[in-house]
Protein backbone atom coordinates (compact mmCIF):
# COMPACT_ATOMS: atom_id res chain seq x y z
CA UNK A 1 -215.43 77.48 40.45
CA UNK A 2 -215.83 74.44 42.34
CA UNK A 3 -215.63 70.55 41.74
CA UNK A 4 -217.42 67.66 43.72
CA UNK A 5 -214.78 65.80 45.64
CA UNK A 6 -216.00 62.16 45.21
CA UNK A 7 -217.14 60.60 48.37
CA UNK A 8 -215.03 57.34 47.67
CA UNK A 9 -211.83 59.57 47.08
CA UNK A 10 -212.29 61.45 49.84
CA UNK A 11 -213.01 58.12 52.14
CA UNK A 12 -209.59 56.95 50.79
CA UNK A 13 -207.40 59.62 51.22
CA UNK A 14 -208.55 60.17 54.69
CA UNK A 15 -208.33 56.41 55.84
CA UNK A 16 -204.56 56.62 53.94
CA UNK A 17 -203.83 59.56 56.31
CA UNK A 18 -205.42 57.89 59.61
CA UNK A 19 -203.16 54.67 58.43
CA UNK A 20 -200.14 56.83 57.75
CA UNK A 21 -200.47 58.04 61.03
CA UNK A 22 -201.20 54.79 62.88
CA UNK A 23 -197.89 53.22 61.17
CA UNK A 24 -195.65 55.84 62.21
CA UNK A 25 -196.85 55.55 65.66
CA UNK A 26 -196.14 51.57 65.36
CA UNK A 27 -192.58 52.53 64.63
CA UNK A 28 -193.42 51.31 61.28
CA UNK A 29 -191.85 53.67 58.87
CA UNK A 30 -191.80 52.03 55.94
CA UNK A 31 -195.44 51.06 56.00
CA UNK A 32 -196.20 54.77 56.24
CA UNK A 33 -193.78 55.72 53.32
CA UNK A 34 -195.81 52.98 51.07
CA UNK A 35 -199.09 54.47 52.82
CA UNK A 36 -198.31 58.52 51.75
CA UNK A 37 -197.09 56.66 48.22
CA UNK A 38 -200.59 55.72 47.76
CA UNK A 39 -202.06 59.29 48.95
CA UNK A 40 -199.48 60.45 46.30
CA UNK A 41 -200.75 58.72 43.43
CA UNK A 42 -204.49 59.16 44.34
CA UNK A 43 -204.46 62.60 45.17
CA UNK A 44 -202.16 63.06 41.45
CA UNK A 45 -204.70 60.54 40.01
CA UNK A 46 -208.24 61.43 41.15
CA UNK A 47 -208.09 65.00 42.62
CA UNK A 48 -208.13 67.85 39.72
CA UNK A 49 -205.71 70.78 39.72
CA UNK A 50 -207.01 72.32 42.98
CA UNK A 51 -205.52 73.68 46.43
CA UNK A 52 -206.26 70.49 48.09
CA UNK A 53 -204.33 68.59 45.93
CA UNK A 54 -201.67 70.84 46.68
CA UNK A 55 -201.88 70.66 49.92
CA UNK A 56 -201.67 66.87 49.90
CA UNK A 57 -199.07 67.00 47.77
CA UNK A 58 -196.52 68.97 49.90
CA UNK A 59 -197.76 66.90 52.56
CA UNK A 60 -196.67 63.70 51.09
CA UNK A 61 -193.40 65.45 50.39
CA UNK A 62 -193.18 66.90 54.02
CA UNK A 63 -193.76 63.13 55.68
CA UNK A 64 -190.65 61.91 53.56
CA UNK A 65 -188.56 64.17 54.90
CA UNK A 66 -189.32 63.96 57.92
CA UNK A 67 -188.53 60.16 57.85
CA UNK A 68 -185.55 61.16 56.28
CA UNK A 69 -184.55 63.06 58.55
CA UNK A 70 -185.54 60.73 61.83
CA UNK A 71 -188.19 62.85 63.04
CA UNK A 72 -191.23 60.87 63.23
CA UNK A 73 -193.40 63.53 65.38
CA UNK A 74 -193.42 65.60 62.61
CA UNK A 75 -194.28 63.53 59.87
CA UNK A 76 -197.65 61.80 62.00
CA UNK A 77 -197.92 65.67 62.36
CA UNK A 78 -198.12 66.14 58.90
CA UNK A 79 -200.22 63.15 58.30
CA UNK A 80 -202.70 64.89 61.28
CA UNK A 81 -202.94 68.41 59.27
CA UNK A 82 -203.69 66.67 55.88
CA UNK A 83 -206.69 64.68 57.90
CA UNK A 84 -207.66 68.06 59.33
CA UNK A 85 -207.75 69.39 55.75
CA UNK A 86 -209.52 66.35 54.84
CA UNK A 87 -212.27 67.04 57.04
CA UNK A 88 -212.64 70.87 55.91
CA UNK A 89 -214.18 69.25 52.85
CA UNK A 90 -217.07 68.49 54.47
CA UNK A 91 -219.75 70.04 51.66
CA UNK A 92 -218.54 68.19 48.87
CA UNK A 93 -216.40 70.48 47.12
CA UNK A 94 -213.07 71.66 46.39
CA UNK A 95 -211.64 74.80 45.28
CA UNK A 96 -209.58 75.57 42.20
């Protein structure tokens, strides 16, 4: 069975990534953290029960670490595969 992803959510989460991405590059760590808090709450919010919210999910979790841990690369890394998997939605649907 499939769901529609909404276009809006979709648009969101993806310009949350890109900005995630573009504030770790800035050096600016805590914007990103409050950036992938938002892609958090969305993806919990708006996305149902699905891989992709999984996905997003344990990417969130995967860019706090890794600015935990000092190791920037990999969480813009991170932010990268979740756009990537972003962009794999391109008909419209997700998977349960």
């Amino acid at each position: 069975m499939s769901r529609d992803l909404p276009s809006d959510v979709h648009a969101v989460l993806t310009q949350l990534a890109e900005e995630g991405e573009t504030a770790i590059s800035g050096a600016e760590f805590d914007t990103a953290r409050q950036t992938v808090a938002t892609v958090e709450t969305v993806s919990r919010n708006k996305l149902p029960e699905c891989e992709l919210r999984s996905q997003l999910l344990h990417g969130c979790e995967q860019v706090y670490t890794a600015l935990d841990t000092d190791d920037p690369d990999a969480a813009a890394e991170y932010l990268r595969a979740m756009n990537r998997r972003l962009a794999a939605v391109d008909d419209g649907t997700i998977s349960e």
